[in-house]
PDB file of N, CA and C in Angstrom:
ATOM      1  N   UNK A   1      89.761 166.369 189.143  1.00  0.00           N
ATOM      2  CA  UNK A   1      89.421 165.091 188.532  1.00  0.00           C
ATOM      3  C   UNK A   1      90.061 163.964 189.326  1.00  0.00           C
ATOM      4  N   UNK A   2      89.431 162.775 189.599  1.00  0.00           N
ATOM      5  CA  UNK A   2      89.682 161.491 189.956  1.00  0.00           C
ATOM      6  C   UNK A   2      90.784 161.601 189.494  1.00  0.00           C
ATOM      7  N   UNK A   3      91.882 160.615 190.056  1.00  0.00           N
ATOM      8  CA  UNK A   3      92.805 159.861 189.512  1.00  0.00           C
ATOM      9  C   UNK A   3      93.310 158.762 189.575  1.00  0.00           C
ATOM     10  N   UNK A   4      93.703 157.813 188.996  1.00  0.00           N
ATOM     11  CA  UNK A   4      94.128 156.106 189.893  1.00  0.00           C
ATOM     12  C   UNK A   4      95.686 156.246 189.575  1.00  0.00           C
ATOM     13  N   UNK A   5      95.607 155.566 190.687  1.00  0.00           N
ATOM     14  CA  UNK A   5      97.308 155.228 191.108  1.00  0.00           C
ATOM     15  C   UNK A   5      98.030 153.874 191.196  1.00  0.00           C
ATOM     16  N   UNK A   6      98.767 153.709 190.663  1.00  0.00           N
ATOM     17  CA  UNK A   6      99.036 151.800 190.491  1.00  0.00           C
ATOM     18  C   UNK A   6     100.293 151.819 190.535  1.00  0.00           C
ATOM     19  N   UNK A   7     100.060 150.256 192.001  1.00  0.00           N
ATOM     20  CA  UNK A   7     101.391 150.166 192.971  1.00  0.00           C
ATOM     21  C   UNK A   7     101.354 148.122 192.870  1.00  0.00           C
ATOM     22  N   UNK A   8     102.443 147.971 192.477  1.00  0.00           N
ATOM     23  CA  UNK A   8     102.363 146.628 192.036  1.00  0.00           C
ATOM     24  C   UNK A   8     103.358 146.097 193.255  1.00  0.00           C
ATOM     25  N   UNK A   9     103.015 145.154 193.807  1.00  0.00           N
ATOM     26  CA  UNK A   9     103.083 144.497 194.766  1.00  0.00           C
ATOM     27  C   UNK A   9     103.710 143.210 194.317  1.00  0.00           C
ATOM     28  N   UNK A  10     105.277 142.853 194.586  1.00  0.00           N
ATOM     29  CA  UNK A  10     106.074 141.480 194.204  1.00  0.00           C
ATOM     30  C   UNK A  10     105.864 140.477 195.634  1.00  0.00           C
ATOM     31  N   UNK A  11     106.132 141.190 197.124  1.00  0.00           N
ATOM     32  CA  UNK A  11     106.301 140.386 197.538  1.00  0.00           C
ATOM     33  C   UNK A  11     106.287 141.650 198.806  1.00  0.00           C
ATOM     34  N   UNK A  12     106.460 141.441 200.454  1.00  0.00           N
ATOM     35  CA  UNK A  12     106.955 142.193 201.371  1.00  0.00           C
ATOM     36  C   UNK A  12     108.490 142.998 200.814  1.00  0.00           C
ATOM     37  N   UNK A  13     107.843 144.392 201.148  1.00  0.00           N
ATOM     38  CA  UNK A  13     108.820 145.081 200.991  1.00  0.00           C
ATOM     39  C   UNK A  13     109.217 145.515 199.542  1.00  0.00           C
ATOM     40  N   UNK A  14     108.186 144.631 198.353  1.00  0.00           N
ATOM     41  CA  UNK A  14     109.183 144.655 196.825  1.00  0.00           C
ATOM     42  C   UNK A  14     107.801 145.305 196.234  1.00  0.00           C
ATOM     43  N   UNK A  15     108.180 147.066 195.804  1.00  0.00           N
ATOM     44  CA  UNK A  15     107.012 147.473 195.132  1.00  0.00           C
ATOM     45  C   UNK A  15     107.190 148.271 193.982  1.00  0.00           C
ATOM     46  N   UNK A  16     106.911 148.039 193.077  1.00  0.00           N
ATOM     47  CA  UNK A  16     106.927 149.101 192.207  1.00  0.00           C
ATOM     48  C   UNK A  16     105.896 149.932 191.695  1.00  0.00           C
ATOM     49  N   UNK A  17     105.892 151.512 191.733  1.00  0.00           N
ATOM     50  CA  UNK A  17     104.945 152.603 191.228  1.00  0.00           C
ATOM     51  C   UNK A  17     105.237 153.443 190.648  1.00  0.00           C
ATOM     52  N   UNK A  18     104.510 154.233 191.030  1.00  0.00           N
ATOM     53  CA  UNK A  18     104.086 156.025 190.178  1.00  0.00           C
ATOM     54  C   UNK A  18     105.704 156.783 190.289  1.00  0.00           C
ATOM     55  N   UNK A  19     106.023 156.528 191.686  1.00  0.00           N
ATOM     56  CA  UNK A  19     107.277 157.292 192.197  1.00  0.00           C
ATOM     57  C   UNK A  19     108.800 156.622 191.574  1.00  0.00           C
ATOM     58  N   UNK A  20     108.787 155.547 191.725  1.00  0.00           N
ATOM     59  CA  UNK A  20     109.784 154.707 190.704  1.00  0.00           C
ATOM     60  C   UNK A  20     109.554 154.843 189.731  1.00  0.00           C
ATOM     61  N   UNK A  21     108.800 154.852 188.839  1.00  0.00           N
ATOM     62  CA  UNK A  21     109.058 154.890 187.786  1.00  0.00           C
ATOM     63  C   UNK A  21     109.179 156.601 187.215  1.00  0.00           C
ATOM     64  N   UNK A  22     108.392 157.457 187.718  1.00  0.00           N
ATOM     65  CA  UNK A  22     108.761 158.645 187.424  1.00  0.00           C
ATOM     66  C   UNK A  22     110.278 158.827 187.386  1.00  0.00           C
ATOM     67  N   UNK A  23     111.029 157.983 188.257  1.00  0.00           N
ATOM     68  CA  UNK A  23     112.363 158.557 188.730  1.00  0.00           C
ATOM     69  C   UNK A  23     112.787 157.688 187.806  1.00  0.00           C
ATOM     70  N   UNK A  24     112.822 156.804 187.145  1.00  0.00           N
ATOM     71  CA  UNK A  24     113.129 155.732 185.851  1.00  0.00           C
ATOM     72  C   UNK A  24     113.265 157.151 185.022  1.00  0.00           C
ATOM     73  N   UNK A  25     112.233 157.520 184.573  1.00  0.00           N
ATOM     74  CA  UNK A  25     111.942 158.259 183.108  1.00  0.00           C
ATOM     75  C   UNK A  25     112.318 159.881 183.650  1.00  0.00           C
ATOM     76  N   UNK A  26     112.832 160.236 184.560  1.00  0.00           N
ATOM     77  CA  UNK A  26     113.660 161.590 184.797  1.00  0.00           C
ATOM     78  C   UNK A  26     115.163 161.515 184.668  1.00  0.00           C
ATOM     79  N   UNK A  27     115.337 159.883 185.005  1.00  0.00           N
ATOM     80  CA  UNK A  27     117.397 159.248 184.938  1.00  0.00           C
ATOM     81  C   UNK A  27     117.300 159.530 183.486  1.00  0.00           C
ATOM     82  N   UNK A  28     116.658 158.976 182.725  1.00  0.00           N
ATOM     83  CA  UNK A  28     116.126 158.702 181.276  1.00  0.00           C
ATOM     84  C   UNK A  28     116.484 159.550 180.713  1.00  0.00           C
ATOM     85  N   UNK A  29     115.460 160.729 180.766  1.00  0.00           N
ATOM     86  CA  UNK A  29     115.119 162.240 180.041  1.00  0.00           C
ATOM     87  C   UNK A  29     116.294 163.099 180.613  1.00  0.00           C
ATOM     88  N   UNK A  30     117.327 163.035 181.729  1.00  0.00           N
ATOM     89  CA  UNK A  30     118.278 163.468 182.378  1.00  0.00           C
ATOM     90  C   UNK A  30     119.622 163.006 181.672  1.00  0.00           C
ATOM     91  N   UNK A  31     119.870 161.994 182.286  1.00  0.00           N
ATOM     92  CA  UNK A  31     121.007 161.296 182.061  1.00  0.00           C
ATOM     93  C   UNK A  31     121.945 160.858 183.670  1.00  0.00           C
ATOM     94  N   UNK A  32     121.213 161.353 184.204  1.00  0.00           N
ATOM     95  CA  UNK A  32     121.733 160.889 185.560  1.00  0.00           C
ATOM     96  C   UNK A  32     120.983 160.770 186.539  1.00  0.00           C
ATOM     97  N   UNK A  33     121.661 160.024 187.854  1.00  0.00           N
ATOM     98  CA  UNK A  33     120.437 159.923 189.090  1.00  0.00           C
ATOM     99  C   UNK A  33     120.401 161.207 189.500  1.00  0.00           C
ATOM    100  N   UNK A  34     120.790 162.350 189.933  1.00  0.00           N
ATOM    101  CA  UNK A  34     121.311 162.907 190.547  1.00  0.00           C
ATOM    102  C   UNK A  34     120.301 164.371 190.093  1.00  0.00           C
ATOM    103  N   UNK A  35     120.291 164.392 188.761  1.00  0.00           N
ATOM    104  CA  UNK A  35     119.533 164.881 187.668  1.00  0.00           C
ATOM    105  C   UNK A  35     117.874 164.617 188.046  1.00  0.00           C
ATOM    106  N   UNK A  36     117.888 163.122 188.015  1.00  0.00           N
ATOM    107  CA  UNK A  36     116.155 163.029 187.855  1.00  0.00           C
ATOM    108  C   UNK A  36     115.909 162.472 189.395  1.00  0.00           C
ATOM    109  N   UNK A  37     117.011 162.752 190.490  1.00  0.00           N
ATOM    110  CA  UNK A  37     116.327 163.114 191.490  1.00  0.00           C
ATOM    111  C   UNK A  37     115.889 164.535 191.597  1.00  0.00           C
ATOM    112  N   UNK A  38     116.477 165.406 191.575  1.00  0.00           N
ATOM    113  CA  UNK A  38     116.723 166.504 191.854  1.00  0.00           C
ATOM    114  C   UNK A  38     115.346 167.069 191.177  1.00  0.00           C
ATOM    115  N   UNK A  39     115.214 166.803 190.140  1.00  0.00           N
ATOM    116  CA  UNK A  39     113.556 166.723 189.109  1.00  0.00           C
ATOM    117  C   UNK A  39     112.171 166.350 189.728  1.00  0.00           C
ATOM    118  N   UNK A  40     112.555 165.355 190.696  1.00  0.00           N
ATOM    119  CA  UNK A  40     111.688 164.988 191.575  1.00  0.00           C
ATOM    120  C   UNK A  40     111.975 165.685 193.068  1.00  0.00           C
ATOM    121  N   UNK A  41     112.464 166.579 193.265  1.00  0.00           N
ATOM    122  CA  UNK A  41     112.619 166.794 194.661  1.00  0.00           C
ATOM    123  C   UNK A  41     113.398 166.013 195.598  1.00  0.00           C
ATOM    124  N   UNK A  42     113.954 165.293 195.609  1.00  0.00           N
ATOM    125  CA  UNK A  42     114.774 164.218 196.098  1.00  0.00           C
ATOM    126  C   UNK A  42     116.377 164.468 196.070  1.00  0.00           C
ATOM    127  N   UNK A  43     116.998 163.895 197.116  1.00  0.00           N
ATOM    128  CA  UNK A  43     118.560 164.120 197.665  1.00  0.00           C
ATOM    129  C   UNK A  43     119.005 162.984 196.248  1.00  0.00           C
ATOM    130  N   UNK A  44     119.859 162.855 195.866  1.00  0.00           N
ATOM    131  CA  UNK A  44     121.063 161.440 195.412  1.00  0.00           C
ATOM    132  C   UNK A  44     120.639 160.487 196.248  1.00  0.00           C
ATOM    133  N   UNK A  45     121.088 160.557 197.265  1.00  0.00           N
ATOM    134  CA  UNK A  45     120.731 159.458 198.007  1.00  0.00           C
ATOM    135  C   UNK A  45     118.850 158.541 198.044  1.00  0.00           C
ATOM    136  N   UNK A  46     118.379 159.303 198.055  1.00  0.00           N
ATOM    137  CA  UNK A  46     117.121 158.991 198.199  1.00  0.00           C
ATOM    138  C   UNK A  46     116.700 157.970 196.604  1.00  0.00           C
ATOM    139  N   UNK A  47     117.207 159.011 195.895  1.00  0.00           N
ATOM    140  CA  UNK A  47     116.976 158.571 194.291  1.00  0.00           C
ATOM    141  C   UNK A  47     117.964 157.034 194.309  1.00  0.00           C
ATOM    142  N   UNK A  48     119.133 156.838 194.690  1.00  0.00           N
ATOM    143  CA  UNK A  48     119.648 155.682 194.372  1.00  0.00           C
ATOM    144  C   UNK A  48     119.091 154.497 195.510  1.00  0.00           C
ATOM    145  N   UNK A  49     118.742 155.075 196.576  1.00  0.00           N
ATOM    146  CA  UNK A  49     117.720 154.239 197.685  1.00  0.00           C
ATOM    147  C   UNK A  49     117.135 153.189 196.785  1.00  0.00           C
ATOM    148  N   UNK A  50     115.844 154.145 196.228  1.00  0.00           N
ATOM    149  CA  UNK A  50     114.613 153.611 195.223  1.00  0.00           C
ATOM    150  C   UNK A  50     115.886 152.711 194.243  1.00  0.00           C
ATOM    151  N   UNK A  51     116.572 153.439 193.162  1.00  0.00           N
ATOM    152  CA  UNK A  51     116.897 152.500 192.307  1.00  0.00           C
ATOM    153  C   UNK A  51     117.447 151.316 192.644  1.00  0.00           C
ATOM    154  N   UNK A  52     118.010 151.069 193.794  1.00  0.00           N
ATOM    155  CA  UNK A  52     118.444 149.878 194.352  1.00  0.00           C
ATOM    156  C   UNK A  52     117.732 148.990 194.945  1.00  0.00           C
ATOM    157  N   UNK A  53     116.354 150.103 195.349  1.00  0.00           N
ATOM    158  CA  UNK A  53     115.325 148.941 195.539  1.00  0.00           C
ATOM    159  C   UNK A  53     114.774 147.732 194.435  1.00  0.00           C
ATOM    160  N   UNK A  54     114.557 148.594 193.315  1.00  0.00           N
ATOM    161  CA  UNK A  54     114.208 148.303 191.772  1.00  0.00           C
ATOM    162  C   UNK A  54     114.737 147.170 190.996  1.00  0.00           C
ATOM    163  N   UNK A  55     116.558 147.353 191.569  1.00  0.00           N
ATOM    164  CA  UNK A  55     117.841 146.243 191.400  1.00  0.00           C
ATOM    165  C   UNK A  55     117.651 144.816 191.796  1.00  0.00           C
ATOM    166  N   UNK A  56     117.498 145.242 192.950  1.00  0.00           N
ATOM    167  CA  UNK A  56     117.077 143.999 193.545  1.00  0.00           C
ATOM    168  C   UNK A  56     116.009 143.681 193.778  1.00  0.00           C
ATOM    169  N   UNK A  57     115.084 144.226 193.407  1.00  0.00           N
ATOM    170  CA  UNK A  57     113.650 142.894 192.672  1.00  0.00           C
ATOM    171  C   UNK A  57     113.555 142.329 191.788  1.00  0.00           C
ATOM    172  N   UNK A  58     114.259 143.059 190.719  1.00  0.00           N
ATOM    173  CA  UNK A  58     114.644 142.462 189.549  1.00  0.00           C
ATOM    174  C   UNK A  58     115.872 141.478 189.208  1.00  0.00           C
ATOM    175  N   UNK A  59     116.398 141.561 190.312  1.00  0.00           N
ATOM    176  CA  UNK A  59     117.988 140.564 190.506  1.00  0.00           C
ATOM    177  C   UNK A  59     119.077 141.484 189.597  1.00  0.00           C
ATOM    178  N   UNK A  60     118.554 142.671 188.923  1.00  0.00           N
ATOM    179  CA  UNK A  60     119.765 143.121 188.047  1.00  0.00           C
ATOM    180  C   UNK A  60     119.491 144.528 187.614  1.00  0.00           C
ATOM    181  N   UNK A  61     120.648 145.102 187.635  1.00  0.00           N
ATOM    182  CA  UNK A  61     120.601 146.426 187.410  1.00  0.00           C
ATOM    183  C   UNK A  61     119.600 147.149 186.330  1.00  0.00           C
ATOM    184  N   UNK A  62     119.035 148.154 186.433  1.00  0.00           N
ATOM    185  CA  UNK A  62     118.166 149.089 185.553  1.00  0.00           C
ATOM    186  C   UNK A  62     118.594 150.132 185.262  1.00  0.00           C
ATOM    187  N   UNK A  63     120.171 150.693 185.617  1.00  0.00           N
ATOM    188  CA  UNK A  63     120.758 151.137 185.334  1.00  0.00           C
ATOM    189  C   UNK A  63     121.932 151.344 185.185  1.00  0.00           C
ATOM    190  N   UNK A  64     123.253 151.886 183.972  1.00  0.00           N
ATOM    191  CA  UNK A  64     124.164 151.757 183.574  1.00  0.00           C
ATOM    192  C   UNK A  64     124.453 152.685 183.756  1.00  0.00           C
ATOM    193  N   UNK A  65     126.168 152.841 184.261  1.00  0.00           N
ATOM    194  CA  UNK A  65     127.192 154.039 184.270  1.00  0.00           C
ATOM    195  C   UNK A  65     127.532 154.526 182.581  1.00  0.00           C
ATOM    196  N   UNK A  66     127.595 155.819 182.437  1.00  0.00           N
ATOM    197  CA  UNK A  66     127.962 156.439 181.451  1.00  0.00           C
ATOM    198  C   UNK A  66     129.165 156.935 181.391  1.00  0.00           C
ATOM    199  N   UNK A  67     130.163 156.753 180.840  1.00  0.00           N
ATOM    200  CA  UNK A  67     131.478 157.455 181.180  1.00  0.00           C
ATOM    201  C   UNK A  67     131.794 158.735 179.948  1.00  0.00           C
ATOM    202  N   UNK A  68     133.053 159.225 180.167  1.00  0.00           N
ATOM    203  CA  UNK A  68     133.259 160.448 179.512  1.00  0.00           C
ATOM    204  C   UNK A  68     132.643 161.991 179.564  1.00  0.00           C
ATOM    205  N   UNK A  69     132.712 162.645 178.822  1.00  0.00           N
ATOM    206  CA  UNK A  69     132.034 163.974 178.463  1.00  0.00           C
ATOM    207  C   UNK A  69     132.635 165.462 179.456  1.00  0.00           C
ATOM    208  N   UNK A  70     132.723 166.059 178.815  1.00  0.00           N
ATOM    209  CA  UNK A  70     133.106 167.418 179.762  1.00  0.00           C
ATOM    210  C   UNK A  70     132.539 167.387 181.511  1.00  0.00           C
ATOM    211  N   UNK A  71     131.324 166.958 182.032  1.00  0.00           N
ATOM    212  CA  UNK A  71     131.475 166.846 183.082  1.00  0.00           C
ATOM    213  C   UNK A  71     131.153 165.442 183.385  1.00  0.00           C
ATOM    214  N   UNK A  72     132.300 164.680 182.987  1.00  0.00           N
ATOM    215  CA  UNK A  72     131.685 163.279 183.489  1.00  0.00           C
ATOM    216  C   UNK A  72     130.969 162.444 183.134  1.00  0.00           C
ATOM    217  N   UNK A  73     130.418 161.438 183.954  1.00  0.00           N
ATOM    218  CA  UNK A  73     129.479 160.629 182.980  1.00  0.00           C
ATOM    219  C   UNK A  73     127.910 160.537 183.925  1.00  0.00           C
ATOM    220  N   UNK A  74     127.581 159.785 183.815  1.00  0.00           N
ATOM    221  CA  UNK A  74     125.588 159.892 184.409  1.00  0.00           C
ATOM    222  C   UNK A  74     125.331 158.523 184.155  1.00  0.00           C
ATOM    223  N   UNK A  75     123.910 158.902 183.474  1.00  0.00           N
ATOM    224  CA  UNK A  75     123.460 156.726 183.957  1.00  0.00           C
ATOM    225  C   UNK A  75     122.686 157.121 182.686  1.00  0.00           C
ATOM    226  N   UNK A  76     122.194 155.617 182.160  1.00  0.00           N
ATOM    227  CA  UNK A  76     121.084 155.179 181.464  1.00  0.00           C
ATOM    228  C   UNK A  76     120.673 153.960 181.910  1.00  0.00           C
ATOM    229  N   UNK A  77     119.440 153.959 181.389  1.00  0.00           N
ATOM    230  CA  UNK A  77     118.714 153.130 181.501  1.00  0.00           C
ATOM    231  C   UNK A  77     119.299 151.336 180.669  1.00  0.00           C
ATOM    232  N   UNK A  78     119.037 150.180 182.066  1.00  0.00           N
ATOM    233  CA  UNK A  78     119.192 149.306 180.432  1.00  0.00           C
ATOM    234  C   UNK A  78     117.877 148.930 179.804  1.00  0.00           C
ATOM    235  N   UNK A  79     118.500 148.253 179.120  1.00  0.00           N
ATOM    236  CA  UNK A  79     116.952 147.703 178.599  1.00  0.00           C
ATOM    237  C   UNK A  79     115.834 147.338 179.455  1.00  0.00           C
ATOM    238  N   UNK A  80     116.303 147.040 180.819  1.00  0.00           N
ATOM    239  CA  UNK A  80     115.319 146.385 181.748  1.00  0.00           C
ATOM    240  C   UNK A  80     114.572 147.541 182.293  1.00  0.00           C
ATOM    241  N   UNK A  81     115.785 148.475 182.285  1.00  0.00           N
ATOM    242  CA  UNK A  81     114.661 149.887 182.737  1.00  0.00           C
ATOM    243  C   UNK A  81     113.795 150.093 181.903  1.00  0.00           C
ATOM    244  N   UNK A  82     114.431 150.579 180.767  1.00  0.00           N
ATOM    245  CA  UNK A  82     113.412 151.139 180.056  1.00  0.00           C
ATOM    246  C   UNK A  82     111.990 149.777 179.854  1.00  0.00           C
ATOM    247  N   UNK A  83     112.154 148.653 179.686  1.00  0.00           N
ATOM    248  CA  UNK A  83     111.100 147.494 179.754  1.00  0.00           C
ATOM    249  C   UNK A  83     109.732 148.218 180.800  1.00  0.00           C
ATOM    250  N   UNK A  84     110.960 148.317 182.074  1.00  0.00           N
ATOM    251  CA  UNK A  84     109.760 148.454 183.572  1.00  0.00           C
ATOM    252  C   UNK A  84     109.043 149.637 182.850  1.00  0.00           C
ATOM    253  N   UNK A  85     109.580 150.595 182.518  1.00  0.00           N
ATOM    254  CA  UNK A  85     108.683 151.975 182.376  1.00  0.00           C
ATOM    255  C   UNK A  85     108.172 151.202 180.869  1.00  0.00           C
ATOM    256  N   UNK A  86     107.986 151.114 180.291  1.00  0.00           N
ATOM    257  CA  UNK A  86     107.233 150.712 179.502  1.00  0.00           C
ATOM    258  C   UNK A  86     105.836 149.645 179.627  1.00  0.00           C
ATOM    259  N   UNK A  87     106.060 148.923 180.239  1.00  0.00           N
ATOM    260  CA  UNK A  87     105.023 147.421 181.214  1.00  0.00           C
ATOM    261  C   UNK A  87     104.014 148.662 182.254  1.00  0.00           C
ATOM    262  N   UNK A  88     104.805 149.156 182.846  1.00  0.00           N
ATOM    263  CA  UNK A  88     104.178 149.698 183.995  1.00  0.00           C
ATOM    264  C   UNK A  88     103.244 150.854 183.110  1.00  0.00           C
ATOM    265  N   UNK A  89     103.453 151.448 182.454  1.00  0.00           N
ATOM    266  CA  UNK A  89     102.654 152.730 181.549  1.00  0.00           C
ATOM    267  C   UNK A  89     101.803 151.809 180.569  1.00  0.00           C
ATOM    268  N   UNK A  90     101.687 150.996 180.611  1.00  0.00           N
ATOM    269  CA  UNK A  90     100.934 149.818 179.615  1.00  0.00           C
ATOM    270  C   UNK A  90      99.498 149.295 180.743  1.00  0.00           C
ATOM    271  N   UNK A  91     100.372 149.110 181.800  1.00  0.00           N
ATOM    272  CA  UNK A  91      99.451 149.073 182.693  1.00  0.00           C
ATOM    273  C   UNK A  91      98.918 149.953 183.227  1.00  0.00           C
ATOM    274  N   UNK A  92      98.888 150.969 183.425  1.00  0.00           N
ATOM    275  CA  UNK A  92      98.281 152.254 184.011  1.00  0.00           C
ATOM    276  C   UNK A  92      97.338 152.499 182.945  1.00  0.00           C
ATOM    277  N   UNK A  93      97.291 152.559 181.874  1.00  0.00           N
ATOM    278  CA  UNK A  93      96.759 152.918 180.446  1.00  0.00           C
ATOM    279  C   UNK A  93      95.917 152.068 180.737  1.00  0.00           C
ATOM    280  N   UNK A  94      95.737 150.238 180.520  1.00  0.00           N
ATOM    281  CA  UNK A  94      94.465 149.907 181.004  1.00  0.00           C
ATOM    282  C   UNK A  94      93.940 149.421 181.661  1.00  0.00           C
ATOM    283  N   UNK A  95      94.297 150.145 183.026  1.00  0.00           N
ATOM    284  CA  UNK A  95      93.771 150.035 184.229  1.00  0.00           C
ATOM    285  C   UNK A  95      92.535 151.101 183.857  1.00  0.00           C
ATOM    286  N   UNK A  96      93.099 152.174 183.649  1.00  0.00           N
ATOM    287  CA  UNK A  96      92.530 153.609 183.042  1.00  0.00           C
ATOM    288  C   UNK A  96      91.094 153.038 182.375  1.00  0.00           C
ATOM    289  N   UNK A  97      91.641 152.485 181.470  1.00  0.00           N
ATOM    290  CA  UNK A  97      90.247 152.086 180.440  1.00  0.00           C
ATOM    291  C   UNK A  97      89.515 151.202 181.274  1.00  0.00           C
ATOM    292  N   UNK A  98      89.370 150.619 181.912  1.00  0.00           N
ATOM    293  CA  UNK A  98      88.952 149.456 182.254  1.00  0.00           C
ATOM    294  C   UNK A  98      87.731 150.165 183.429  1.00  0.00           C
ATOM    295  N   UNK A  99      88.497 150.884 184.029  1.00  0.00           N
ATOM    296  CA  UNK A  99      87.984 151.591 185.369  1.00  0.00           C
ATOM    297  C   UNK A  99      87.427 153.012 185.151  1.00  0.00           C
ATOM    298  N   UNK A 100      87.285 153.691 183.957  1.00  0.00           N
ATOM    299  CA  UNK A 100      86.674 154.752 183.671  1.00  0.00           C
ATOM    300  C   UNK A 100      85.290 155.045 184.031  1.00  0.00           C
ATOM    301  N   UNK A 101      84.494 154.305 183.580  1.00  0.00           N
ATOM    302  CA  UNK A 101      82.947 154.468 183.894  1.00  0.00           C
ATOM    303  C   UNK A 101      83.271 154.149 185.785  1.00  0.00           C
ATOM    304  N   UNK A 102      83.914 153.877 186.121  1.00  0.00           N
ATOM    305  CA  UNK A 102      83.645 153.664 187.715  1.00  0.00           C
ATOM    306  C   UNK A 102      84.128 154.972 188.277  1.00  0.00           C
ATOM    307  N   UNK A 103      85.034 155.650 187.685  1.00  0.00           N
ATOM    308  CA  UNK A 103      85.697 156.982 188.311  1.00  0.00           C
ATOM    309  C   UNK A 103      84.896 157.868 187.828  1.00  0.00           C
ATOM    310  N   UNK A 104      83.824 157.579 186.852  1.00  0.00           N
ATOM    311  CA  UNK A 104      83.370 158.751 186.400  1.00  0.00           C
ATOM    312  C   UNK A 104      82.028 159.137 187.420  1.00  0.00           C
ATOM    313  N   UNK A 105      81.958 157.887 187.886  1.00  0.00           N
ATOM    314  CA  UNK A 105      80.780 157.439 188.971  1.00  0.00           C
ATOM    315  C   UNK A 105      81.106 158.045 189.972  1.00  0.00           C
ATOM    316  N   UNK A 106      81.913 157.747 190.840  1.00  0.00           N
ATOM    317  CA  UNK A 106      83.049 158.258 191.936  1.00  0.00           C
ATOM    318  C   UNK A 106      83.093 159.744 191.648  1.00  0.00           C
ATOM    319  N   UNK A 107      83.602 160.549 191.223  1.00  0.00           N
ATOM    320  CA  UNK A 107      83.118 161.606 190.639  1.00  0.00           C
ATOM    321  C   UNK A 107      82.052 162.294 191.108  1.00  0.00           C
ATOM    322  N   UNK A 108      80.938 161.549 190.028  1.00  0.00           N
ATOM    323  CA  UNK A 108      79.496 162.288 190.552  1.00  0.00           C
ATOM    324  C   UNK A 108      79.154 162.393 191.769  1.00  0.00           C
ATOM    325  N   UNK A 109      79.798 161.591 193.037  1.00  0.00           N
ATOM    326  CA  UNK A 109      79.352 161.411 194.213  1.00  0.00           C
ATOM    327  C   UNK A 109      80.253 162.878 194.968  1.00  0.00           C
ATOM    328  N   UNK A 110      80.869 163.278 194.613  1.00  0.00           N
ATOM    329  CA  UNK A 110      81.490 164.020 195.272  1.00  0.00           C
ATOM    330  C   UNK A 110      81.308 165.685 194.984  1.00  0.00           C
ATOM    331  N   UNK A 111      80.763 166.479 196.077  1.00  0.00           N
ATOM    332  CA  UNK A 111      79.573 167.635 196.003  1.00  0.00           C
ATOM    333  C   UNK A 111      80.350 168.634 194.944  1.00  0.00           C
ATOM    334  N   UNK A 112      81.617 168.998 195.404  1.00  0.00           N
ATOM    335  CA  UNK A 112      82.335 169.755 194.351  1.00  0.00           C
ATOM    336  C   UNK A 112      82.149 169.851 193.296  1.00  0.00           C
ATOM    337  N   UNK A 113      82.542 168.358 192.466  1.00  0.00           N
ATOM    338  CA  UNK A 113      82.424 168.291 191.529  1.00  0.00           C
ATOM    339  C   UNK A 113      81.455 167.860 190.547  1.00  0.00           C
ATOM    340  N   UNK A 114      80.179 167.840 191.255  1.00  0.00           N
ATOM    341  CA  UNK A 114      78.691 168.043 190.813  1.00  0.00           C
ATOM    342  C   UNK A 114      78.253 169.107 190.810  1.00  0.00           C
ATOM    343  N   UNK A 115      78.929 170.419 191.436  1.00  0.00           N
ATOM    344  CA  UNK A 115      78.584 171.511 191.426  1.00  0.00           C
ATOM    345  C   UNK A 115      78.988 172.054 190.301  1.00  0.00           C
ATOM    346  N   UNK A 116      80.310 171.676 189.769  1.00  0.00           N
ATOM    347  CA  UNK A 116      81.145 172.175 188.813  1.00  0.00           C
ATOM    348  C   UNK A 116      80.642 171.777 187.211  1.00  0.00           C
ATOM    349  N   UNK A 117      79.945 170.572 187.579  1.00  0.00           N
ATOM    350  CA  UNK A 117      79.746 170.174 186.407  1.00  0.00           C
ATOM    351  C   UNK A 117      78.472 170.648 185.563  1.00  0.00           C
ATOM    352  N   UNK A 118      77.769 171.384 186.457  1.00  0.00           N
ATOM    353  CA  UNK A 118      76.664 171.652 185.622  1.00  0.00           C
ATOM    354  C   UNK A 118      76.522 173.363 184.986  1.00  0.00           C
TER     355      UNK A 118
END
């Protein structure tokens, strides 16, 4: 099946998508970078790359140190994170609607899956 992909464009160099924000909502569902890199296939490093990209488009952190607990502490989201993943899944949703009858079109053009469909 088709799929659309949405990559929002601030400025040279300032982007936010599919891949950021997945890694938003793995820190999230985790509790650490390290965690919802690793979820994604990704080093620490790579994962705090992106989140620092994220930082500074936004002028301010999207994520908070956690302290304590038997091993330490991890991250959450602040409110601004969780905002982005929320805006951005708002938008994907109706992009979705909006663009359906065109993917469904897109689709039919492609031999595979005219073969499949009948």
């Amino acid at each position: 099946m088709t799929a659309l992909s949405i990559r929002i464009d601030f400025g040279p160099g300032h982007r936010l998508g599919p891949g950021k924000i997945a890694l938003l909502e793995q820190i999230a569902a985790l509790g650490s970078i390290a965690a919802g890199g690793r979820a994604l296939g990704m080093s620490y490093r790579r994962a705090w790359e992106l989140v620092d990209e994220i930082n500074q488009i936004f002028g301010q952190p999207v994520l908070m140190p956690k302290t304590g607990g038997r091993k330490g502490g991890g991250a959450a989201l602040t409110p601004l994170g969780l905002t982005l993943i929320s805006r951005y899944r708002a938008i994907e949703r109706a992009a979705m609607v909006a663009a359906e009858s065109h993917m469904k079109a897109l689709d039919a053009e492609i031999p595979e899956l005219r073969a499949g469909s009948g």
